[in-house]
Structure formats: structure tokens, C-alpha cells
Protein backbone atom coordinates (compact mmCIF):
# COMPACT_ATOMS: atom_id res chain seq x y z
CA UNK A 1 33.07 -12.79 -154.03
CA UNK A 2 34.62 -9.94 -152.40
CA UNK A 3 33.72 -11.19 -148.86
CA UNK A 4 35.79 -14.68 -149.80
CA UNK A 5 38.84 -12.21 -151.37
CA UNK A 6 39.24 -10.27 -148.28
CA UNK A 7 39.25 -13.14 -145.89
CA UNK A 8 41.14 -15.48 -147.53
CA UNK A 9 43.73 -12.35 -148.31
CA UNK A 10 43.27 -11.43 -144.33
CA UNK A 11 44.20 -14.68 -143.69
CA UNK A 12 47.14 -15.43 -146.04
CA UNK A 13 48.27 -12.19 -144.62
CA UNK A 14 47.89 -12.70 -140.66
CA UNK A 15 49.01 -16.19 -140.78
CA UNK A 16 52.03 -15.89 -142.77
CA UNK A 17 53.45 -13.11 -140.66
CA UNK A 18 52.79 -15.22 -137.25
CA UNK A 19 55.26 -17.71 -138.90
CA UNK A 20 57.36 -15.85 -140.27
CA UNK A 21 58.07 -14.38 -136.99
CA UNK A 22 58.96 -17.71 -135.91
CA UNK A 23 60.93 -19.11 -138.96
CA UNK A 24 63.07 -15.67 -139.37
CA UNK A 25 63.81 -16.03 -135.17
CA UNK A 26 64.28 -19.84 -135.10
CA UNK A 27 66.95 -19.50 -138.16
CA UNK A 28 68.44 -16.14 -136.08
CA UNK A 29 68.92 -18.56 -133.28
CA UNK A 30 70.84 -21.45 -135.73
CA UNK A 31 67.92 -23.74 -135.83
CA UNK A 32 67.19 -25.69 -138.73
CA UNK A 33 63.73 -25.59 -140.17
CA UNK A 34 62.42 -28.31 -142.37
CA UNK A 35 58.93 -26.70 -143.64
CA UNK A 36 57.55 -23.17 -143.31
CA UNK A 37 54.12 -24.03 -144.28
CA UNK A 38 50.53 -22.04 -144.74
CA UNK A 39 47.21 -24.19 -143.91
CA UNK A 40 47.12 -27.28 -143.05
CA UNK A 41 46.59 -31.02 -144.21
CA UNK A 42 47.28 -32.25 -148.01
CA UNK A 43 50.24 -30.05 -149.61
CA UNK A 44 49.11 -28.32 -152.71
CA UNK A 45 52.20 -26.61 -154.03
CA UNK A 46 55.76 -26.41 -152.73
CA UNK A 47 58.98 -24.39 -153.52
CA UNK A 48 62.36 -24.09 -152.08
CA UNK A 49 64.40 -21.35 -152.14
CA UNK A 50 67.87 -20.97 -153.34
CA UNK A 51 70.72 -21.89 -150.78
CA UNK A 52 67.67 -23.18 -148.00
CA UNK A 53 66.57 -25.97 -147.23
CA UNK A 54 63.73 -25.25 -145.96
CA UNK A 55 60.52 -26.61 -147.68
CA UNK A 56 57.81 -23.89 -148.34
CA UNK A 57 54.36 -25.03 -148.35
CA UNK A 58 50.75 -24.38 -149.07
CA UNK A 59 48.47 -26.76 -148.41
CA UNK A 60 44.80 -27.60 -148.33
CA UNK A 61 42.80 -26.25 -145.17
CA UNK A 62 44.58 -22.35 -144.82
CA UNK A 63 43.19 -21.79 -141.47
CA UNK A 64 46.57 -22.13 -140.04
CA UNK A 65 50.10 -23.04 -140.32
CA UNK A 66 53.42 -24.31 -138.54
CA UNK A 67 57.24 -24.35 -139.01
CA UNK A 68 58.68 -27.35 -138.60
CA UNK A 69 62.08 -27.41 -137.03
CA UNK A 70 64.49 -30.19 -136.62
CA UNK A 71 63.58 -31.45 -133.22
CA UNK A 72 64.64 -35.00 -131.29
CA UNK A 73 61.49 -35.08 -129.57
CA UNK A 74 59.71 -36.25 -133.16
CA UNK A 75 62.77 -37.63 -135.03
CA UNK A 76 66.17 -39.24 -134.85
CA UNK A 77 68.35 -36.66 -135.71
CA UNK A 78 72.06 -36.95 -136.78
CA UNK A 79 74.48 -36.70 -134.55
CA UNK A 80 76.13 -33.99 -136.66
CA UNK A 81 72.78 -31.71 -136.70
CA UNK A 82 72.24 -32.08 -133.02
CA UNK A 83 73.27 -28.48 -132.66
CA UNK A 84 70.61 -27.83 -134.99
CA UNK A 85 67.87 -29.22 -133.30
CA UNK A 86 65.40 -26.89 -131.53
CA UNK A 87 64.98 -28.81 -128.42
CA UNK A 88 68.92 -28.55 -127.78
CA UNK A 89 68.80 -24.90 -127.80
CA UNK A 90 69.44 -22.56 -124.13
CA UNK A 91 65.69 -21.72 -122.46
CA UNK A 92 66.31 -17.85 -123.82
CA UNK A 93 66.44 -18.97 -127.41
CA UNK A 94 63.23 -21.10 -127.64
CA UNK A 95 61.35 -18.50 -125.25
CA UNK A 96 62.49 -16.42 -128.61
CA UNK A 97 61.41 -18.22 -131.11
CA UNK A 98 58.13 -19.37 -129.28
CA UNK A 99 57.60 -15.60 -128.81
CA UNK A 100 58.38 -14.18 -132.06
CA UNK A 101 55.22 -15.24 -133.95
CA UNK A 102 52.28 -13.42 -131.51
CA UNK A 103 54.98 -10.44 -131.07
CA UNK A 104 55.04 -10.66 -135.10
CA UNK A 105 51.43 -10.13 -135.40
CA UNK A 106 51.48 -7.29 -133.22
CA UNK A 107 54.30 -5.57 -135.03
CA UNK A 108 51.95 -5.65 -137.90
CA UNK A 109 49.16 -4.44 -135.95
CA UNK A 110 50.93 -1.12 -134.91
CA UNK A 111 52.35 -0.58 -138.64
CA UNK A 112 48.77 -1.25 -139.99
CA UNK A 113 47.72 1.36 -137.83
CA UNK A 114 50.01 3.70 -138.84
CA UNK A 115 49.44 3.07 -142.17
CA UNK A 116 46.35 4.09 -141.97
CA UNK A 117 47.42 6.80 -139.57
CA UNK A 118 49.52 8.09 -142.67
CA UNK A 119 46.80 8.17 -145.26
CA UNK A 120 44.16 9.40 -143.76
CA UNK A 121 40.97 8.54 -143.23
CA UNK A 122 37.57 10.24 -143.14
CA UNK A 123 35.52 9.99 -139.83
CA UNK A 124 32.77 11.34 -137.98
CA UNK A 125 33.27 14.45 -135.35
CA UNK A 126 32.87 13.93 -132.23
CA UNK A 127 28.95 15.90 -132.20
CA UNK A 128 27.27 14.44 -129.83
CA UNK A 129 23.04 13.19 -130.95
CA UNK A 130 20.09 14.04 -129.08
CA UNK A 131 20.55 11.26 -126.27
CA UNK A 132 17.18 9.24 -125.98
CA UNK A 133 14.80 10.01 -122.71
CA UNK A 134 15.96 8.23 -119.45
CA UNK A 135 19.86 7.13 -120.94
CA UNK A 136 23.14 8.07 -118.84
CA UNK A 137 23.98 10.58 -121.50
CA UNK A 138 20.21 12.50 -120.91
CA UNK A 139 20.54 12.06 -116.94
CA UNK A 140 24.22 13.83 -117.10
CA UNK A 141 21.91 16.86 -119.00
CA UNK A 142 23.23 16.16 -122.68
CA UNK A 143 20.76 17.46 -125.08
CA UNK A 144 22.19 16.67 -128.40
CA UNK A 145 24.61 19.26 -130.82
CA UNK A 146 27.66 19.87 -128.09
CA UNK A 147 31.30 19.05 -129.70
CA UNK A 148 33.01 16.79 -127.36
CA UNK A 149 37.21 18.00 -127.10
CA UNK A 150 38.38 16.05 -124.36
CA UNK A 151 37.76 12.89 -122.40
CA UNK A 152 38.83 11.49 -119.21
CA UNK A 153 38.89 8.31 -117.59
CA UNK A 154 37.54 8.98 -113.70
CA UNK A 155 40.65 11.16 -112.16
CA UNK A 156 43.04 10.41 -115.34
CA UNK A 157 44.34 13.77 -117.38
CA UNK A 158 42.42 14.58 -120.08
CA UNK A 159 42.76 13.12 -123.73
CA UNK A 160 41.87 14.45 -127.44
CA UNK A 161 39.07 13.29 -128.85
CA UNK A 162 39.35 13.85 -132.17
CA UNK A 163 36.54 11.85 -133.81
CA UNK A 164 33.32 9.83 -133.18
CA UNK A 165 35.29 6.82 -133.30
CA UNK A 166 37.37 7.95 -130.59
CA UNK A 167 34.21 8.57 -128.43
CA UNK A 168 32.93 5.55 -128.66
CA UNK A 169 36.68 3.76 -127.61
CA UNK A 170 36.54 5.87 -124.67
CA UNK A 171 33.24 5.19 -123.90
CA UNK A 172 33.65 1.36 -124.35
CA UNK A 173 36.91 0.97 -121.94
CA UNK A 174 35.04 3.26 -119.75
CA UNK A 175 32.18 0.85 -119.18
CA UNK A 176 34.46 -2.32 -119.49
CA UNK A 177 36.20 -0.91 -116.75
CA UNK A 178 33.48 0.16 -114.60
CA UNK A 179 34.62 3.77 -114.56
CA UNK A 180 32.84 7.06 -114.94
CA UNK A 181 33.93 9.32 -117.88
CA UNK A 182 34.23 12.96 -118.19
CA UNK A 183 33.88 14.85 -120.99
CA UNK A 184 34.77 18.64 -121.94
CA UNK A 185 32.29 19.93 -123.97
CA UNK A 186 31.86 22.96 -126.81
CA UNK A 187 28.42 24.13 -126.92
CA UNK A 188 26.35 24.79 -130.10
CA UNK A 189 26.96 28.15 -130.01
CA UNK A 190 31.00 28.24 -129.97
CA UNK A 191 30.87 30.47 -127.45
CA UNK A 192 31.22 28.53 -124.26
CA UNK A 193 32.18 25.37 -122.80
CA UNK A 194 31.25 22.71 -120.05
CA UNK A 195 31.77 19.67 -118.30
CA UNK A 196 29.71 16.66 -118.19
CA UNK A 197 30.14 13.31 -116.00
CA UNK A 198 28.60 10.24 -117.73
CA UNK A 199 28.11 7.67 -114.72
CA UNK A 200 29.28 4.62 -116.83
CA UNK A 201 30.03 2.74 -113.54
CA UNK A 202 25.89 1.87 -113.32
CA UNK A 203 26.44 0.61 -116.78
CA UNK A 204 26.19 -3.20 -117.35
CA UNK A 205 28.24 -4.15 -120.21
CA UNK A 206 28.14 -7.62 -120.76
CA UNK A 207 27.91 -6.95 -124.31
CA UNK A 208 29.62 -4.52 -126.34
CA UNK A 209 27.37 -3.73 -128.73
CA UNK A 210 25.30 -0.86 -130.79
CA UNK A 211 22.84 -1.91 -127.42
CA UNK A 212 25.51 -0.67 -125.21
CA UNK A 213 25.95 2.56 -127.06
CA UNK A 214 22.21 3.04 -126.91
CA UNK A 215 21.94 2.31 -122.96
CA UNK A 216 24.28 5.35 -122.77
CA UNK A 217 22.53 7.47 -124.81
CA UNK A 218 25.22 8.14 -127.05
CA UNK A 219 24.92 5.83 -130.22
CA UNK A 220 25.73 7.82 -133.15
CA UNK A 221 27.03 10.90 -134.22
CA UNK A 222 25.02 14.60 -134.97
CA UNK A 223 23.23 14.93 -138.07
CA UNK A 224 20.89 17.40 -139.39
CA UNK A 225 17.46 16.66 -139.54
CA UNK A 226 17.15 16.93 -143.22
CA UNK A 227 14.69 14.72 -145.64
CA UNK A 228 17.26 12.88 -148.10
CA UNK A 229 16.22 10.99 -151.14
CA UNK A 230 12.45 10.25 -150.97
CA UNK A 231 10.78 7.23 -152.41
CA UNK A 232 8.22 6.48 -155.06
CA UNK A 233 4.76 6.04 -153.16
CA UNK A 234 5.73 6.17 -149.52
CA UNK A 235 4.49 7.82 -146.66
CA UNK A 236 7.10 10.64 -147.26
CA UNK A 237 5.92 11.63 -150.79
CA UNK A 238 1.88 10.79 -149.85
CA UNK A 239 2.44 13.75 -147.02
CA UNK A 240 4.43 16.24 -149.70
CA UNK A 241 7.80 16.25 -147.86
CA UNK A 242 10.77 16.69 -150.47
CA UNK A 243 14.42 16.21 -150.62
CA UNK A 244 16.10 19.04 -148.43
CA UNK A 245 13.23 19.80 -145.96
CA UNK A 246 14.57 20.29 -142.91
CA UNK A 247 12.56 19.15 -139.89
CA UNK A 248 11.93 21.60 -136.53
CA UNK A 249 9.26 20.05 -134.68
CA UNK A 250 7.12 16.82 -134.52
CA UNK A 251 4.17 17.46 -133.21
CA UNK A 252 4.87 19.13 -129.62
CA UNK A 253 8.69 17.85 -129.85
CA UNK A 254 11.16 20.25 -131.05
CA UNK A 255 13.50 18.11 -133.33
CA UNK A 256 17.36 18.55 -132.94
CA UNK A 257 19.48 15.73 -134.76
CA UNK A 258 18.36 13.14 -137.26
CA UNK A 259 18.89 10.57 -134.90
CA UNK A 260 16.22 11.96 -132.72
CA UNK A 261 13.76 11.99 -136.02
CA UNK A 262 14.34 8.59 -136.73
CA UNK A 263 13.38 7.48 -133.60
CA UNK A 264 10.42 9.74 -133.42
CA UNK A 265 9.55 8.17 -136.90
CA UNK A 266 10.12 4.60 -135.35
CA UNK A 267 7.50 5.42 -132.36
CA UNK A 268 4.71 6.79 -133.67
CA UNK A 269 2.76 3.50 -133.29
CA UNK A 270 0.00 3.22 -130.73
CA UNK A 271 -2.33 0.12 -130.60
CA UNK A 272 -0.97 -1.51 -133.70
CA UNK A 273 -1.87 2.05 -135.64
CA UNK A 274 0.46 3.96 -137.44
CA UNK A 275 -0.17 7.89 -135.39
CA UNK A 276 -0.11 10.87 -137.58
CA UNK A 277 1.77 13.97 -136.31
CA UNK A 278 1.84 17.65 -137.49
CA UNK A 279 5.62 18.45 -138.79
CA UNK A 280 7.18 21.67 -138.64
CA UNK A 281 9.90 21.88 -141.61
CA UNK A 282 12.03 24.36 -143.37
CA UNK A 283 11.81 24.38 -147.21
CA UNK A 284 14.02 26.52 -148.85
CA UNK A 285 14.24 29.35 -145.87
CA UNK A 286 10.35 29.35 -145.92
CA UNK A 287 8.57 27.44 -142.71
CA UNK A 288 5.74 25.04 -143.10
CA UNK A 289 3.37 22.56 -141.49
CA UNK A 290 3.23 19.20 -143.08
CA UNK A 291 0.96 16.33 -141.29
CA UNK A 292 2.60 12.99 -141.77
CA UNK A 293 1.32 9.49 -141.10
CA UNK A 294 4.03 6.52 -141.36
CA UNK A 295 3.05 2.94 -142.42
CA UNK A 296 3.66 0.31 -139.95
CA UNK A 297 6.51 -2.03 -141.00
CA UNK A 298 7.51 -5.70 -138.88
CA UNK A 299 10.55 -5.51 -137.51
CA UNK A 300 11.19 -8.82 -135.82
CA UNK A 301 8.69 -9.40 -133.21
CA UNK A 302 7.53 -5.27 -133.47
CA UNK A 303 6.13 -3.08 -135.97
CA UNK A 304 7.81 0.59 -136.53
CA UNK A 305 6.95 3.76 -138.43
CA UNK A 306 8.27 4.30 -141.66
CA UNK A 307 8.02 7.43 -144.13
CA UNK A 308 9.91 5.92 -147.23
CA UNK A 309 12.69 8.76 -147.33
CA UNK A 310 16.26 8.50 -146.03
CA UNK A 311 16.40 10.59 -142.20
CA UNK A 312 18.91 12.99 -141.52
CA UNK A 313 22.22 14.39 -143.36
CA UNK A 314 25.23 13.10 -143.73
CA UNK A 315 27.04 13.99 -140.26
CA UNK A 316 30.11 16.11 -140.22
CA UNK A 317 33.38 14.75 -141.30
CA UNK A 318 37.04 15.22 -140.11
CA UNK A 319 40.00 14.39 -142.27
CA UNK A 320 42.35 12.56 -139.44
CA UNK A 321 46.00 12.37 -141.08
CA UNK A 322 49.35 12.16 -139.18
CA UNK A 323 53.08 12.54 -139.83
CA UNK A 324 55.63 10.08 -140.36
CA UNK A 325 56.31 9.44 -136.45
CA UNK A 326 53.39 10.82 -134.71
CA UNK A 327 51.29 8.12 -137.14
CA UNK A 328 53.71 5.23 -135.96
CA UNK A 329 53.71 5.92 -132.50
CA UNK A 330 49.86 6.41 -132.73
CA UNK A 331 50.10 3.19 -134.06
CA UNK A 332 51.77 0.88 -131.37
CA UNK A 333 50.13 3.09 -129.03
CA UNK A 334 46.61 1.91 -130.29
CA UNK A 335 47.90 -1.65 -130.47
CA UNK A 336 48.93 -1.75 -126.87
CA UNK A 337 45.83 -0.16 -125.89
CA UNK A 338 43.59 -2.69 -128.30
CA UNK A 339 45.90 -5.58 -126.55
CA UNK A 340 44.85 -4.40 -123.11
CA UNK A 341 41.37 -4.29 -123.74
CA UNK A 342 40.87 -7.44 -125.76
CA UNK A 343 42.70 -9.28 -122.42
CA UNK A 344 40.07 -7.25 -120.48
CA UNK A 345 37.80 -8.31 -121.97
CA UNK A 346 38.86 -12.16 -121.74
CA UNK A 347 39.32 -11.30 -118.39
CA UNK A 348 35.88 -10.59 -117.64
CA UNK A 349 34.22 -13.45 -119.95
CA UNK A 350 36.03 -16.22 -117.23
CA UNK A 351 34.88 -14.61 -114.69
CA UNK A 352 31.19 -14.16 -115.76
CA UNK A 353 30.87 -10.04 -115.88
CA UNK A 354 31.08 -10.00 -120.01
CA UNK A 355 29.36 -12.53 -122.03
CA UNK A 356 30.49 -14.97 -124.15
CA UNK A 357 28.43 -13.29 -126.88
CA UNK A 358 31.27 -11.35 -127.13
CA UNK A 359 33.03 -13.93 -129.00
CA UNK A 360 33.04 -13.71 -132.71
CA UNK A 361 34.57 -17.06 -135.18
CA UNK A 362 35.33 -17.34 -138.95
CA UNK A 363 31.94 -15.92 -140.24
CA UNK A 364 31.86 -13.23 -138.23
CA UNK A 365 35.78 -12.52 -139.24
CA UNK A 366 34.67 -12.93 -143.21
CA UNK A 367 31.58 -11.01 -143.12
CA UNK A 368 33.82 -7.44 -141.50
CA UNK A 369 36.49 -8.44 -143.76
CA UNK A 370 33.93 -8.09 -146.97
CA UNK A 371 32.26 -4.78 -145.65
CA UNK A 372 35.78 -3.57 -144.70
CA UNK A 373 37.13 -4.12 -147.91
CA UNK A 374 34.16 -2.36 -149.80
CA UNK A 375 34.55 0.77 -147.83
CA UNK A 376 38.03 1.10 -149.00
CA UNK A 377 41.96 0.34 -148.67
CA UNK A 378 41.65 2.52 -145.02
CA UNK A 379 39.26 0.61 -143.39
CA UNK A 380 40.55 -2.50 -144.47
CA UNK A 381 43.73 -1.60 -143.15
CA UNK A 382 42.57 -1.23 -139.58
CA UNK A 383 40.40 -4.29 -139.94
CA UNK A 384 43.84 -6.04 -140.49
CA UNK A 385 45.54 -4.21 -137.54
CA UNK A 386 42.28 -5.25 -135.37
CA UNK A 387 42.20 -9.52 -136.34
CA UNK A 388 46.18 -9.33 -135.90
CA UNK A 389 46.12 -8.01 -132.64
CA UNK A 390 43.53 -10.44 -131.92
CA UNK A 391 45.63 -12.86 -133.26
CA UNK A 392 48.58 -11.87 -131.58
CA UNK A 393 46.89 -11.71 -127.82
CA UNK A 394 45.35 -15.08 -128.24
CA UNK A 395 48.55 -16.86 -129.31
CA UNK A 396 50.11 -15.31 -126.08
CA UNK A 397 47.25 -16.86 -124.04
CA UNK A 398 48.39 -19.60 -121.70
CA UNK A 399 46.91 -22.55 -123.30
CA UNK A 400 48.70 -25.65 -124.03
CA UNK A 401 48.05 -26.36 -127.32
CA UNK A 402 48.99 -22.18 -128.07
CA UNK A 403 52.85 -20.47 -128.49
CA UNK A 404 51.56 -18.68 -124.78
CA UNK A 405 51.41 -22.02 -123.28
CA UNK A 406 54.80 -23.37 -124.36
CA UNK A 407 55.83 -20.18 -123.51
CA UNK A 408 54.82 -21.38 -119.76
CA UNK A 409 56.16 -24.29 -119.95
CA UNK A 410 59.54 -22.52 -120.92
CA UNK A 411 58.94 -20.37 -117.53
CA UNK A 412 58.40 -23.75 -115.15
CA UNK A 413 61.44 -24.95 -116.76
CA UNK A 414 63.71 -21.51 -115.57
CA UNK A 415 61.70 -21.58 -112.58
CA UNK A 416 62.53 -25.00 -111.53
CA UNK A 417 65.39 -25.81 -113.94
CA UNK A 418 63.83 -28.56 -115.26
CA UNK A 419 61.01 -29.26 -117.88
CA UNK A 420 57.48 -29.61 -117.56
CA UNK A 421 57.09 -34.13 -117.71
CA UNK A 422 56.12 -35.67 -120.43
CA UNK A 423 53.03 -37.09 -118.64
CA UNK A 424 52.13 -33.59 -118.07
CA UNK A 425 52.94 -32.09 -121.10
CA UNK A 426 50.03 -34.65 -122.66
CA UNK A 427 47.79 -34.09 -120.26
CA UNK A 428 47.73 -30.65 -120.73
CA UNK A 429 48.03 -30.71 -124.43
CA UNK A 430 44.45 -33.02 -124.58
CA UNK A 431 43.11 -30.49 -122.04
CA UNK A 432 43.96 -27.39 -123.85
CA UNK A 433 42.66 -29.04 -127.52
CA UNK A 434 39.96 -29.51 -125.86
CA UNK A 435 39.19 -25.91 -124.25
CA UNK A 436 40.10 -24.53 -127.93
CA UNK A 437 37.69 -26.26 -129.45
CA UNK A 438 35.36 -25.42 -126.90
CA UNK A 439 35.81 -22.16 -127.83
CA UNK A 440 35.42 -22.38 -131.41
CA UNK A 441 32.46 -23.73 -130.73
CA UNK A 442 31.06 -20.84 -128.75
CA UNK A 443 32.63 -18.58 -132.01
CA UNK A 444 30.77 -20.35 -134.20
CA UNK A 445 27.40 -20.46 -132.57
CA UNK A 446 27.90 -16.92 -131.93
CA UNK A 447 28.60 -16.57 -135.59
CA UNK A 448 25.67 -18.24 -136.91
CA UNK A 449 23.55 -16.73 -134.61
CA UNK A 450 24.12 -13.05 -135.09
CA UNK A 451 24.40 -13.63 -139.08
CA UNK A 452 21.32 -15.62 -139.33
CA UNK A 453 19.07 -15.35 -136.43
């Protein structure tokens, strides 16, 4: 139930700000609009508003909506509304109104951001795991527990990184661009600091994925290798390991991060048997020597090690909270720099270097929105600011059937000084329906297939 809230919310929400823009612009511009109207198909409930005439709508299928404006192209219209009529307008005000819906959503975008900018939210620090054997982060000489400060794209200056989260943004326009990345590190100790270059360049990301994050070596945060809550007849409890013991050593590997245990845990299969392993922990300041053998579990087509306990701590948090304008500039800053990389990433997809994997539809959209919404008001905040920037940069695209694609037409016609045909203007319109649902399509197979395969 709260998956269905949140999306249909995240929806009512996106949508009616995209037309909004447009209705509040088109009436700016002295254009009359007949219907300002949420979903589409069979009208469920309609109001007017005092001194408007303008018929507000909600109807039937909500995965959409339109404001319709007095226009000659679809109806006779009086001689004494002419003036009224959108298609009578100059080129600069229906370039406005055309524009004001995407430029809408990404207005909300950047004050979503800030929003959440101004609250505060609760992330990760940027502590780098043990990198696995063999991954760009292990060849640049990572080892797991440094603090990363600052991060640089190739010869660029420099940048904060203030949280995990902002690792992994850096890390994913770094590989979508094909750049290397530098990072300035703190070491363990506090006492000095170094300077690492990840070769992201090698790095094929035609997905962007927890895969990708795990190529690079870098796919989660530091925690401590501590035993957490461990369960009734498993492995764990079988061995005698208890809630608190902190692992040193498995075997002849010395054990850093809890990311590193899990994946020792995971391996320790060898000819479809489950390998024991003498553990070194720490109980209470006292050392030990535990010998632990995990049952083999199926996971998909392979069978892992399991201990039934929880793996490593909770990783360090940072409280990231920002003033009134440093959290609204923050904010359009991160929406331009979402904007770029979502075109980017289009960018690539046409041309064959990102896959179309990459592509997420509606159940995609409504699962985030319900695991967004449980982890509280924050992060459903910034999933908001993410789908309306999405929104926003697709809208802009130039496809026919899309405001980006009247919004070429619009520059043909100050090009040329004359309007795109009517002969073209169908053609194109049948070729960009078709192309959108083409993409749908792809969404939607994508969808099904990541939520249910």
C-alpha cells in the first residue's frame, strides 16, 4: 500500500507542476485555456475556479496530463477571441509556454534538493572498503579504511567529498565519461595523507549498476568487522560466535572491513562443500580462535557461504545539513549536474556505448518510490528531485510528440520564418508516437525483468 501511495503521490506531484508551468505561462502570455487537466481519458471530477474559466480536471488514466488552450488549428474560434488563441501568438511567446512545463519540473528538482539540503540527512562517510583482489581500486594500491577528502575529475580542481554518496556520483560520471579520477586520501592513522589515481578510463560502463561499483572495487562504504545479531541454529551460533565479536583474521587473511568478511563468508565453497576456516576474533578485549564452517545456500545459478548472523557494523555516519542559500544553490547545482548526466547518458544509449538496460519504466519508478518513502520524508524528497529532473530532461528531448520537439519546430519556424508543413508536422508526429512507445517498451521489459527475473 505504501508503494501505490508514493507513486501515485509522485505522480500527482510531478505531473501537476509540468502543467502548471505551462497553464501559469500560457495565461502570462494572454492565452486562453479551456482545461488544465491531470491523467488522461474519462473525466472523473471537475471544478472551476472563481473568475476562470478554465475547466480543472481529473480524469481516469493519471499517467499524464495536458492544458488545453484555445487554438484554430482544432476549433473555430470567434472572431473576438482570436487574440486569445495560442496559435496567433509571436514565436517568443509559444517557445514560452512550450518551455515552461520541463523548465517547471526542474525548478522543482533544485528546490527538492534543497529541501533536503536544509533538513538534513544522514549518510555514509566517505571510508573507503577493502577493494576486492584484481579491481581498479586494488590495482591503484587501495587497501580498505582511508577517508577519501577530495576528488577530481582527470586535470579538473579538486572537489569535497563529503559523503559515500558523493563518491559514488563522482565515480559514476567518471566512468560515464571515460575519465580517470583522483582522489586525496586520509590514512587510517590521521596522521598522513596521499594520492591515488583510479584508471576509470579502462572501465566499461554500459551499465550503471551495484556491478559497476564492484568492477571498481569500490562498492560500499567501511564497516567494522563486527558479528551483529546472530540467529537461532545457524552456522554462526553452531561455531560459538556472539553478538559483538569482532573478526581479525580468516584463516591466513587478515580481515579489515565487513565488506571484506562477507565476501570471505560468500567464498568459502570449494567443490560444492561448504570449507571451514580458523577465525581470529576479539571478544570483549580478550583474543580468540573460533573454527567456523558456513552452510551452502543457492543463490541463483551458485551456492554461497552463509553463517546465519548479520556481517559487519553499521558504517560511520555524517549529518550533511546546509544553510538557507548554500542548500539552494547546492540544489540547482545538483540539478544541472543530474540534467547533464541523464543527457549523457541518453547520449551514449543511441550511440551503443551504454545499454539500454539503463532504462527504467513505471515499475521500476513505483518500486524506489515505496522504498524511498519508507526510509523517510529525506529520501523521498530527493527521489522526487531525481524522477522530476528526469521528467524535465525528457520533455526537452527533441521528439515530436514531446514539448522539446515543438520546441524545434518553433526554432525551424525563426530559422526560416515560416512553420514546419502540415504534411510534416504528421509525419513526424506518427514517427515520434511511435519511437515513444518504443521506448516504453524497452522501460517496461527492463522493468519486469529486473523486478522479476
Amino acid at each position: 500500500m505504501l508503494t501505490l501511495v508514493a507513486f501515485v503521490l509522485a505522480l500527482g506531484v510531478l505531473i501537476s507542476v509540468h502543467e502548471y508551468g505551462h497553464y501559469r505561462v500560457a495565461v502570462a502570455c494572454g492565452v486562453k485555456v479551456l482545461r488544465f487537466s491531470i491523467g488522461f481519458g474519462k473525466i472523473l471530477y471537475r471544478w472551476h475556479f472563481k473568475n476562470s474559466s478554465t475547466e480543472f480536471a481529473i480524469c481516469v488514466f493519471p499517467v499524464g496530463g495536458y492544458v488545453k488552450m484555445l487554438d484554430e488549428r482544432e476549433a473555430t474560434v470567434p472572431d473576438g477571441e482570436r487574440h486569445l488563441a495560442f496559435n496567433t501568438q509571436s514565436l517568443r511567446s509559444r517557445v514560452a509556454i512550450v518551455a515552461a512545463g520541463p523548465l517547471a519540473n526542474l525548478v522543482l528538482a533544485a528546490l527538492l534538493y534543497a529541501a533536503v539540503n536544509w533538513i538534513g540527512v544522514e549518510s555514509a562517510a566517505p571510508i573507503l572498503a577493502r577493494p576486492e583482489v584484481g579491481s581498479v581500486a586494488a590495482q591503484a594500491g587501495l587497501l580498505g579504511g582511508e577517508r577519501v577528502q577530495w576528488a577530481a575529475l582527470a586535470d579538473a580542481e579538486p572537489q569535497a567529498v563529503e559523503s559515500f554518496d558523493d563518491l559514488r556520483w563522482f565515480l559514476t560520471r567518471a566512468t560515464l565519461d571515460g575519465q580517470d579520477l583522483r582522489l586525496i586520501l586520509r590514512y587510517p592513522s590521521g596522521l598522513n595523507r596521499g594520492e591515488v589515481l583510479l584508471k576509470l578510463s579502462a572501465v566499461n560502463a554500459s551499465e550503471v549498476n551495484a556491478e559497476l561499483f564492484q568492477k571498481i572495487g569500490l562498492a560500499g562504504p567501511f564497516t567494522r568487522p563486527v558479528i551483529g545479531e546472530v540467529m537461532s541454529g545457524g552456522s554462526a551460533e553452531k561455531a560459538g560466535l556472539r553478538n559483538g565479536d569482532l573478526v581479525q583474521q580468516v584463516g591466513s587473511v587478515p580481515v579489515v572491513d565487513g565488506q571484506q568478511l562477507r565476501g570471505l563468508i560468500r567464498a568459502s565453497v570449494a567443490n560444492g562443500q561448504a570449507q571451514s576456516a580458523l577465525w581470529k576474533v576479539s571478544r570483549a578485549g580478550s583474543a580468540m580462535e573460533i573454527n567456523v564452517k558456513p552452510e551452502l545456500k543457492p543463490e541463483g545459478a551458485l551456492l554461497v557461504g552463509k553463517i546465519g548472523a548479520y556481517v559487519g557494523a553499521r558504517p560511520e555516519l555524517v549529518l550533511l545539513r546546509y544553510g538557507a542559500i548554500d542548500g539552494l544553490w547546492r540544489g540547482f547545482t545538483r540539478t544541472w549536474e543530474v540534467s547533464a548526466l541523464t543527457l549523457r547518458m541518453m547520449g551514449k544509449m543511441l550511440i551503443g556505448e551504454v545499454s539500454i538496460k539503463n532504462l527504467s519504466g513505471p515499475l521500476t519508478i513505483a518500486d524506489y518510490a515505496g522504498k524511498s518513502a519508507g526510509m523517510g520524508l529525506t529520501a523521498y524528497l530527493a527521489f522526487l528531485a531525481l524522477i522530476s529532473v528526469s521528467l524535465g530532461v525528457l520533455n526537452l528531448l527533441p521528439l515530436p510528440v514531446l514539448d522539446g520537439g515543438h520546441l524545434m519546430y518553433y526554432l525551424w519556424e525563426g530559422v526560416t520564418g515560416k512553420p514546419v508543413s502540415e504534411v510534416w508536422m504528421e509525419n513526424l508526429q506518427r514517427g515520434g508516437v511511435a519511437l515513444l512507445f518504443l521506448m516504453m517498451a524497452i522501460a517496461i521489459f527492463n522493468d519486469v525483468a529486473r523486478l522479476f527475473g
